[in-house]
Protein backbone atom coordinates (compact mmCIF):
# COMPACT_ATOMS: atom_id res chain seq x y z
CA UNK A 1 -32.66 -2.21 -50.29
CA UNK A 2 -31.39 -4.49 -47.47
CA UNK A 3 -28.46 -5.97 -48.30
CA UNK A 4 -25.84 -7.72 -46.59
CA UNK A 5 -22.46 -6.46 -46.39
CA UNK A 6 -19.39 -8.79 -45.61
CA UNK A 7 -16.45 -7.19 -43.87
CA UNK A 8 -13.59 -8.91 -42.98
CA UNK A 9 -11.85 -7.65 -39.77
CA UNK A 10 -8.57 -8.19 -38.60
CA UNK A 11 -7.41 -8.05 -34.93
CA UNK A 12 -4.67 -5.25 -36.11
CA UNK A 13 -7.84 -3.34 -37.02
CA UNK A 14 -9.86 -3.87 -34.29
CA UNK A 15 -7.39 -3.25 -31.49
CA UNK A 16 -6.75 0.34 -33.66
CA UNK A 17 -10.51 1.08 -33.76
CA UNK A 18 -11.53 -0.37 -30.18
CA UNK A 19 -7.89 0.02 -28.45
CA UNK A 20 -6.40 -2.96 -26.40
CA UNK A 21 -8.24 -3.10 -23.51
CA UNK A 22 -11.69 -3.84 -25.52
CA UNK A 23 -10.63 -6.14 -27.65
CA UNK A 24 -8.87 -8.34 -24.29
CA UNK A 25 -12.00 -7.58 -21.83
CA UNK A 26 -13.60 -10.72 -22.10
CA UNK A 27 -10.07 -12.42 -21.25
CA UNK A 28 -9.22 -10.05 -17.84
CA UNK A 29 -9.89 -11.21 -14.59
CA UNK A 30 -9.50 -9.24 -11.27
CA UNK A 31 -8.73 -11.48 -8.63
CA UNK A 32 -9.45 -10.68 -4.94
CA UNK A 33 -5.86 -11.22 -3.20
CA UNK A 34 -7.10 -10.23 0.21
CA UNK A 35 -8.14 -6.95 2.18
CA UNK A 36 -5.94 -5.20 4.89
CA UNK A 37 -5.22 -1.46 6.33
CA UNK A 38 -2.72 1.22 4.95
CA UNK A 39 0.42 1.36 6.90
CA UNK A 40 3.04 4.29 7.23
CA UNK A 41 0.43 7.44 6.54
CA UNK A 42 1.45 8.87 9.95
CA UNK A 43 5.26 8.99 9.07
CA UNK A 44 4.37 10.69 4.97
CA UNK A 45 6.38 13.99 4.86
CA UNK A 46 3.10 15.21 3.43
CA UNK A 47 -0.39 14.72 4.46
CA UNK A 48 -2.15 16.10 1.01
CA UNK A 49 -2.36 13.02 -1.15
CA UNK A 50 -4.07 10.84 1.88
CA UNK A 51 -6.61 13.63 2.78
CA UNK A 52 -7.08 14.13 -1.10
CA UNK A 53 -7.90 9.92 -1.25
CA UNK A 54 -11.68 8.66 -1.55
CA UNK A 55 -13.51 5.36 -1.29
CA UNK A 56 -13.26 3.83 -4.29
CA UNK A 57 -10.10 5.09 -5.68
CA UNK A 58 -7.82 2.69 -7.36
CA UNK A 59 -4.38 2.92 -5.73
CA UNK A 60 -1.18 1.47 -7.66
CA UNK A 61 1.55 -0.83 -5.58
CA UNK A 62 5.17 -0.18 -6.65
CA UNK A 63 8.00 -1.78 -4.93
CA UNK A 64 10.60 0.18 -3.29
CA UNK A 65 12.68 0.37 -0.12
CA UNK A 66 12.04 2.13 2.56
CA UNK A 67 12.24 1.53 6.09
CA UNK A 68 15.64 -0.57 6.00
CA UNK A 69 12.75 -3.06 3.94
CA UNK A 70 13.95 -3.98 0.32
CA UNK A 71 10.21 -5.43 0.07
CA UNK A 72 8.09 -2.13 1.00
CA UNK A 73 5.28 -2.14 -1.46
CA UNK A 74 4.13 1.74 -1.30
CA UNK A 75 0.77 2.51 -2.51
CA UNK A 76 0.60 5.70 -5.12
CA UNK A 77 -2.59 7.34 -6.23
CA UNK A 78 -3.45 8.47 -9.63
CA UNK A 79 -0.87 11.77 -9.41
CA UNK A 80 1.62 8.96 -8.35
CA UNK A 81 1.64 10.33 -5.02
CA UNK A 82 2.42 8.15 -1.99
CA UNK A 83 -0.39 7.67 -0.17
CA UNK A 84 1.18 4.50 1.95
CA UNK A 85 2.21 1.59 2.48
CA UNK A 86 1.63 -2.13 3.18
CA UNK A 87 2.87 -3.45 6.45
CA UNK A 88 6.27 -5.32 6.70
CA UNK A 89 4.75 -8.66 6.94
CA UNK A 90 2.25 -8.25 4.32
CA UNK A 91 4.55 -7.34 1.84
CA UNK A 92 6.66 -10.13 1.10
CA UNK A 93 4.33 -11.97 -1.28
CA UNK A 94 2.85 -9.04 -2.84
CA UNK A 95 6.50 -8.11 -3.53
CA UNK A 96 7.21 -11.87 -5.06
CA UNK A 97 3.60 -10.95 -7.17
CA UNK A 98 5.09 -7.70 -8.55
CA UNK A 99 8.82 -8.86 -9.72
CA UNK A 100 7.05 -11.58 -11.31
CA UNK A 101 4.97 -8.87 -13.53
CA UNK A 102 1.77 -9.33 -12.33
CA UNK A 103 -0.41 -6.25 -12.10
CA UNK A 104 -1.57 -6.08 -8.65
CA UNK A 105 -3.57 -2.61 -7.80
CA UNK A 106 -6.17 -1.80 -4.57
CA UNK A 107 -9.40 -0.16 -4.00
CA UNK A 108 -10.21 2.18 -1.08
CA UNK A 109 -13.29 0.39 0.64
CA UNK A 110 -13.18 3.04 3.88
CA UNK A 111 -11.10 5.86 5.06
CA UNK A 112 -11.58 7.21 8.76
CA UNK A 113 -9.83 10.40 10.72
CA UNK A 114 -8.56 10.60 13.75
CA UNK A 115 -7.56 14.36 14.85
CA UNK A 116 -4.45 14.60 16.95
CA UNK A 117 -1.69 16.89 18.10
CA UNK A 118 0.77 13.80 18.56
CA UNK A 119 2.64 14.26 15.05
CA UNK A 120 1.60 17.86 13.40
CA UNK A 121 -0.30 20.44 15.35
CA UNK A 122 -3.13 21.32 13.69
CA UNK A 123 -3.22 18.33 11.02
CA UNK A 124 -5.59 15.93 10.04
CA UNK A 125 -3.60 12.62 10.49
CA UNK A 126 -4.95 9.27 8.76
CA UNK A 127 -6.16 7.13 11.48
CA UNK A 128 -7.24 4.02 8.98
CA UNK A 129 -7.58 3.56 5.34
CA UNK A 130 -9.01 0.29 4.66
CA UNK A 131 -8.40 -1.34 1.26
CA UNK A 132 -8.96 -4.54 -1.28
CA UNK A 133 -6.05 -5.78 -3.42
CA UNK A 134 -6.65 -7.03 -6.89
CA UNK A 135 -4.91 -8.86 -9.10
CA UNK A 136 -4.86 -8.31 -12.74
CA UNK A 137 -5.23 -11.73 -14.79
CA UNK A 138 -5.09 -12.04 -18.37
């Protein structure tokens, strides 16, 4: 027969059976922080993790220095690979955004080639890579 069952659910229990990022969906917010263009792909000892990039990929920011710039936010894909960087005078606030503990990440919205002999005969270098950076809010 139909009968109605009561079970009482704790959040312990429901972050076990559903995991954490579930049970706090309906509390995250991805904010838009703004769009810009990968720098520093021409001057990457190796080439492989930009050519391996697509649209749509989620890149993570880490700060590090680099460049004589104690605020160089490099951009790693999912094999924590660099694939970049963000320019000097980008970086600054996203920098601020990080040591603060916010979870800022980016999304490839277009990736062009440009073929040239100028750096590495024979190479595809990374002409643009155009992307959107989020921030994480919970």
């Amino acid at each position: 027969m139909n009968e109605l069952t009561v079970v009482q659910q704790n959040l312990i229990s429901k972050i076990n059976k559903d995991g954490v990022a579930d049970v706090l969906k309906p509390f995250v917010k991805d904010v838009i922080i703004y769009k810009t263009f990968v720098s520093d792909v021409m001057f990457l000892e190796d080439p492989i993790p930009v050519e391996n990039v697509k649209i749509g990929d989620k890149l993570g920011l880490k700060i590090g220095a680099r460049f004589g710039n104690e605020n160089y936010i490099g951009l790693y894909d999912s094999s924590d690979e660099l694939v970049g960087g963000i320019a000097e005078y980008e970086s600054e606030i996203l920098a601020n955004l990080l040591r603060a503990g916010k979870e800022l990440y980016a999304i490839v919205d277009d990736k062009r080639f440009e073929y040239t002999k100028m750096l590495r005969p024979k190479s595809k270098i990374m002409h643009k890579l155009a992307i959107t950076i989020y921030m994480r809010e919970i």
